[in-house]
PDB file of N, CA and C in Angstrom:
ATOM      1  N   UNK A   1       0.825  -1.184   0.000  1.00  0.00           N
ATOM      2  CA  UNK A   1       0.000   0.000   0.000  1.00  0.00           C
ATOM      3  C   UNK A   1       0.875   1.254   0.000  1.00  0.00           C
ATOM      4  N   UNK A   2       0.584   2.272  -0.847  1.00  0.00           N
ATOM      5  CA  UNK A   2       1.076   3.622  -0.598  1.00  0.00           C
ATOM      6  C   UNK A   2       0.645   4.533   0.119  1.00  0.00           C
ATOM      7  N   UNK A   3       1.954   5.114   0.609  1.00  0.00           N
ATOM      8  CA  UNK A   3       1.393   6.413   1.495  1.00  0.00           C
ATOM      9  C   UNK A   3       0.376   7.350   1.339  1.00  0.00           C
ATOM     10  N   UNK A   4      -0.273   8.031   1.800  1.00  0.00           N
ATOM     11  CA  UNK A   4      -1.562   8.875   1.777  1.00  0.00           C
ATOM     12  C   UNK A   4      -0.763   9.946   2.183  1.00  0.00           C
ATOM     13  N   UNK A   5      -1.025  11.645   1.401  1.00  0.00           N
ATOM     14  CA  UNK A   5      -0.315  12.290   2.120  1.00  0.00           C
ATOM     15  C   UNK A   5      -1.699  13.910   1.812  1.00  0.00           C
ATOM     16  N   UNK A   6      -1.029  14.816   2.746  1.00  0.00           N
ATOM     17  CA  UNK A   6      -1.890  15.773   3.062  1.00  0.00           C
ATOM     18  C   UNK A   6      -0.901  16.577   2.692  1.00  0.00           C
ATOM     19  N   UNK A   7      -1.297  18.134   1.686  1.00  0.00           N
ATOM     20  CA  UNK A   7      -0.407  19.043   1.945  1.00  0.00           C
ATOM     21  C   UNK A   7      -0.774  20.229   2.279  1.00  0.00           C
ATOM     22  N   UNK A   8       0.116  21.165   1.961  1.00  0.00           N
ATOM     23  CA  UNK A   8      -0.076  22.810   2.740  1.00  0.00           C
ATOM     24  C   UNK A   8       0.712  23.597   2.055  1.00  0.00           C
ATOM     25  N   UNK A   9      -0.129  24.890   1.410  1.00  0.00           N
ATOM     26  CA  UNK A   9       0.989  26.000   1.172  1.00  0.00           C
ATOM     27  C   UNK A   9       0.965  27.077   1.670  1.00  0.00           C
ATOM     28  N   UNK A  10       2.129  27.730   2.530  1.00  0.00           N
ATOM     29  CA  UNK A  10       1.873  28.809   3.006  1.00  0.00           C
ATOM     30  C   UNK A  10       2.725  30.208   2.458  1.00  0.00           C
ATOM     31  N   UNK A  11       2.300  30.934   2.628  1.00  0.00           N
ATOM     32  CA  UNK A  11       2.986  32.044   2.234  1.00  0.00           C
ATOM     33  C   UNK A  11       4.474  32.614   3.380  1.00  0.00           C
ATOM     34  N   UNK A  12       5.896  32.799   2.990  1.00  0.00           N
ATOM     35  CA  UNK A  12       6.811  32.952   3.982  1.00  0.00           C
ATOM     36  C   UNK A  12       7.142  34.797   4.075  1.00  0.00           C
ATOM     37  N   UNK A  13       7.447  34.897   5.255  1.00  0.00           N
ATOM     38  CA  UNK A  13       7.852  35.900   5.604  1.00  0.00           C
ATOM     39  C   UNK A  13       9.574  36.132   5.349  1.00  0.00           C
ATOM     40  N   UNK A  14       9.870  36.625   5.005  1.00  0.00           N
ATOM     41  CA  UNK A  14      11.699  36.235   4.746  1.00  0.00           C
ATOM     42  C   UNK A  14      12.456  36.896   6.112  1.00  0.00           C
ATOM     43  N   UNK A  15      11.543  37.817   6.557  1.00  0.00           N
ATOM     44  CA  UNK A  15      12.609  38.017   7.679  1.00  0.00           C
ATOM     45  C   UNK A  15      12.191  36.878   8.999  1.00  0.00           C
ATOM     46  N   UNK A  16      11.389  35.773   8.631  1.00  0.00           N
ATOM     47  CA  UNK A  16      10.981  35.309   9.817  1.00  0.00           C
ATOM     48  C   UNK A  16      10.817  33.845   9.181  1.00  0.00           C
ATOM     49  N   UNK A  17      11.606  33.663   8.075  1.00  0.00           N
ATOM     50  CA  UNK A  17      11.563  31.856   7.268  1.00  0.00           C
ATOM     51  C   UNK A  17      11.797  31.231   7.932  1.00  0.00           C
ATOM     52  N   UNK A  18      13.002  30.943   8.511  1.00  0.00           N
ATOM     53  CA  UNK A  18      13.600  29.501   9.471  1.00  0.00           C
ATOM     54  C   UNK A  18      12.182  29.346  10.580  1.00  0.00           C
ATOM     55  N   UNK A  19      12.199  30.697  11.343  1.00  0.00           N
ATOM     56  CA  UNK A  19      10.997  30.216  12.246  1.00  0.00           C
ATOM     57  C   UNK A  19       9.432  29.929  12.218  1.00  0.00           C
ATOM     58  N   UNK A  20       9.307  29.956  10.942  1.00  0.00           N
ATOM     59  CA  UNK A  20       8.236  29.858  10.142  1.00  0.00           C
ATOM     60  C   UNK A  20       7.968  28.188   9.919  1.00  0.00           C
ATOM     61  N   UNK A  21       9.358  27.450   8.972  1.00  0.00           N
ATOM     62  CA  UNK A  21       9.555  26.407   8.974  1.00  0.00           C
ATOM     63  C   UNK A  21       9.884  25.738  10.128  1.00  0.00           C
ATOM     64  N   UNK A  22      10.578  26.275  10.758  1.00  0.00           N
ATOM     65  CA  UNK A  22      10.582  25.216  12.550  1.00  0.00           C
ATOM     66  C   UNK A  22       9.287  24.815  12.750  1.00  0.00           C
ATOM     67  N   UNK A  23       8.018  26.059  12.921  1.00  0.00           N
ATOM     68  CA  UNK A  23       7.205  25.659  13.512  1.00  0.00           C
ATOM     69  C   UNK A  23       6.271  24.570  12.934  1.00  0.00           C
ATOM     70  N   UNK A  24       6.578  25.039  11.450  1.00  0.00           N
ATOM     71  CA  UNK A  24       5.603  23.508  10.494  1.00  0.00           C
ATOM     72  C   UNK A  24       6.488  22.104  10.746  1.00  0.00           C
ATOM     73  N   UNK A  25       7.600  21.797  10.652  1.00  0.00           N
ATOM     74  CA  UNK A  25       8.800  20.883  10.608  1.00  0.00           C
ATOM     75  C   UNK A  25       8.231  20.347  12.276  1.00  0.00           C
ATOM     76  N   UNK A  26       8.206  21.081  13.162  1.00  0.00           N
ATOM     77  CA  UNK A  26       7.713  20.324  14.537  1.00  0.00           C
ATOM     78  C   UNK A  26       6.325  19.683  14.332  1.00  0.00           C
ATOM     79  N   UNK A  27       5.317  20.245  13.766  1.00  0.00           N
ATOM     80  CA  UNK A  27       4.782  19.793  13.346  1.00  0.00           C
ATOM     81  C   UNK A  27       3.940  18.776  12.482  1.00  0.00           C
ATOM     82  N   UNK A  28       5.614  18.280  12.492  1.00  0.00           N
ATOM     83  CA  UNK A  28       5.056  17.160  11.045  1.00  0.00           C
ATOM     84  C   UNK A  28       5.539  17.355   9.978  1.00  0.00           C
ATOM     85  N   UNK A  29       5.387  18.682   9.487  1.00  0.00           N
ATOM     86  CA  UNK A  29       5.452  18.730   8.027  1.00  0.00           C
ATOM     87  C   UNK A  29       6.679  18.819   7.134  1.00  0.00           C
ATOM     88  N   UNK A  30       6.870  18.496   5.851  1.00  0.00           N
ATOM     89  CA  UNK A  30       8.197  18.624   4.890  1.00  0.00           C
ATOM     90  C   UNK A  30       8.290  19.433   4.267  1.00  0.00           C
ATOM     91  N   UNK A  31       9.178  20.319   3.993  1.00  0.00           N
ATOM     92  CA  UNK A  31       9.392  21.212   2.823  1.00  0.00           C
ATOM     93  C   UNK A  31       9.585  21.065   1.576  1.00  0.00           C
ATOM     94  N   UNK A  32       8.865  20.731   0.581  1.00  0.00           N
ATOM     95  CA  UNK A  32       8.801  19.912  -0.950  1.00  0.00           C
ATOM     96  C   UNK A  32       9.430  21.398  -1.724  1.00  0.00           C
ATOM     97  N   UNK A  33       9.165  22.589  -1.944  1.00  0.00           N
ATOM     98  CA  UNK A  33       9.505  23.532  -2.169  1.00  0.00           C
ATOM     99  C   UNK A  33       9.186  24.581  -1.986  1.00  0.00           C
ATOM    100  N   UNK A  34       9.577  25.667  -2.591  1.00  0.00           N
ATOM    101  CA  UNK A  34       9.709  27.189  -2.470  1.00  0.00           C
ATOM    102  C   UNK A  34       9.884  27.776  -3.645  1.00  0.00           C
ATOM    103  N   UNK A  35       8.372  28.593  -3.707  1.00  0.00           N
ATOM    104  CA  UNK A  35       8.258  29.547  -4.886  1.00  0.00           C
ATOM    105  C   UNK A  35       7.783  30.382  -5.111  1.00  0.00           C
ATOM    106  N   UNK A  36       8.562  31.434  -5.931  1.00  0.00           N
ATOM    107  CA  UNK A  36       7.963  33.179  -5.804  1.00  0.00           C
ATOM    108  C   UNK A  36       6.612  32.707  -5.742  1.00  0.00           C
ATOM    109  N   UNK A  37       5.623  33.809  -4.861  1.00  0.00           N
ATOM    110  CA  UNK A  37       4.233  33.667  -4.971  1.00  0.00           C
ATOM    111  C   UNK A  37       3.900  34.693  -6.176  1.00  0.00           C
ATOM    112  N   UNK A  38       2.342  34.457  -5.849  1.00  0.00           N
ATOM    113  CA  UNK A  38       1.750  34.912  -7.466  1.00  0.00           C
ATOM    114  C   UNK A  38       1.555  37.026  -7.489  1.00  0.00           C
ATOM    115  N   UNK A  39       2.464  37.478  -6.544  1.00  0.00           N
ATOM    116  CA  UNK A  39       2.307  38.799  -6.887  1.00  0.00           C
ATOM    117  C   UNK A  39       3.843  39.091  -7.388  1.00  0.00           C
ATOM    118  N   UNK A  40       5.123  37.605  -7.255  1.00  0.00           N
ATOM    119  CA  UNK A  40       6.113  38.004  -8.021  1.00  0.00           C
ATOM    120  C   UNK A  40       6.977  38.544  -6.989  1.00  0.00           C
ATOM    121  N   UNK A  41       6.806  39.063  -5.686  1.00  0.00           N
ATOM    122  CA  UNK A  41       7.766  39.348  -4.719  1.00  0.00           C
ATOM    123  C   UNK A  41       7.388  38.766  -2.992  1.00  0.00           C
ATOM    124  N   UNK A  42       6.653  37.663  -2.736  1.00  0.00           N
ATOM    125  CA  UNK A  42       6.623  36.999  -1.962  1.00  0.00           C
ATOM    126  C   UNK A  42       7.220  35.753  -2.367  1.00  0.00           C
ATOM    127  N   UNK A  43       7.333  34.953  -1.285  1.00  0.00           N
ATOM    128  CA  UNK A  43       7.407  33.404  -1.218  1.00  0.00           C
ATOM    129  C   UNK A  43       6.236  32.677  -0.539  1.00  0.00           C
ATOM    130  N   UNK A  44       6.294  31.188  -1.584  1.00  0.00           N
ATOM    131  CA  UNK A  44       5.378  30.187  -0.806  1.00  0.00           C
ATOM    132  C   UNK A  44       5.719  29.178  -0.554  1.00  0.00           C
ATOM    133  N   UNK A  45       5.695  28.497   0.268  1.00  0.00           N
ATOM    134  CA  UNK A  45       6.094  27.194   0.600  1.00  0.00           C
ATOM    135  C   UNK A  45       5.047  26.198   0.173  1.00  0.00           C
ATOM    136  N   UNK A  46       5.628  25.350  -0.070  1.00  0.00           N
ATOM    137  CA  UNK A  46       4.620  23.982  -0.239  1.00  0.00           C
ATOM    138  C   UNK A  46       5.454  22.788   0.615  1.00  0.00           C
ATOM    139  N   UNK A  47       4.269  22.250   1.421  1.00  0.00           N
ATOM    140  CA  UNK A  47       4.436  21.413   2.322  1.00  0.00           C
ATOM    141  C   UNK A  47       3.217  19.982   2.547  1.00  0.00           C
ATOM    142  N   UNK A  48       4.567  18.684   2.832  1.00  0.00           N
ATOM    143  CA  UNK A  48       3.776  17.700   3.183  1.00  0.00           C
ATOM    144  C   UNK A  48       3.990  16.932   3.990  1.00  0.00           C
ATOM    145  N   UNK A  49       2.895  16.003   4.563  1.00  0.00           N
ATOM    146  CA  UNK A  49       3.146  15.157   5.758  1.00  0.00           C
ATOM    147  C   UNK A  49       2.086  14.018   5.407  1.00  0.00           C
ATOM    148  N   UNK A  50       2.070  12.322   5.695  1.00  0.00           N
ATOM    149  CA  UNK A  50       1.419  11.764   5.710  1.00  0.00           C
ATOM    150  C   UNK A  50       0.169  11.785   6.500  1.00  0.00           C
ATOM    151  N   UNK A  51      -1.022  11.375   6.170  1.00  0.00           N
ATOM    152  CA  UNK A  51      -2.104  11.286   6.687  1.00  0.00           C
ATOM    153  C   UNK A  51      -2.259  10.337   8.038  1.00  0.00           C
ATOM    154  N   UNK A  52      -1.433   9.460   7.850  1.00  0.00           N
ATOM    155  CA  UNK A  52      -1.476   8.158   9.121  1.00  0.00           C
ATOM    156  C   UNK A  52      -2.362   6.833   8.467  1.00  0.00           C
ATOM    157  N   UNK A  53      -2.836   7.506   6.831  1.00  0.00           N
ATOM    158  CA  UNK A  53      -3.657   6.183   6.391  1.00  0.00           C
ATOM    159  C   UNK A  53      -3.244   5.863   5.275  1.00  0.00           C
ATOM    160  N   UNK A  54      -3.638   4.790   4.562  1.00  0.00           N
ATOM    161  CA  UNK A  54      -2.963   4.197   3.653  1.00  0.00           C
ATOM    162  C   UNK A  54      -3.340   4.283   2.398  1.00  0.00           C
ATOM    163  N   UNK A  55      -3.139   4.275   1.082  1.00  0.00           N
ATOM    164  CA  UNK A  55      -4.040   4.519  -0.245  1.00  0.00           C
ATOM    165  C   UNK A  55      -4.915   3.628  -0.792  1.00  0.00           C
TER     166      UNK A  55
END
């Protein structure tokens, strides 16, 4: 069976990234990537973590 997974994108603050990601990363979650957001001078993260169930 394959993993089941849940994700998340959030928008990052740059003066406040690492602690941004600590707090998702304690949480569970992975950092899959990072990309300008859609006004061209933010960032977004995209993030995932398994569900706990199976596919």
């Amino acid at each position: 069976m394959a993993i089941t997974w849940e994700y998340a994108t959030i928008p990052l603050l740059i003066h406040n990234t690492k602690a941004i990601l600590d707090q998702w990363g304690a949480d569970g979650w992975e950092l899959v990537q990072v990309v300008p957001g859609p006004d061209g001078t933010g960032l977004v993260a995209y993030l995932k973590r398994p569900t706990g169930g199976q596919g």
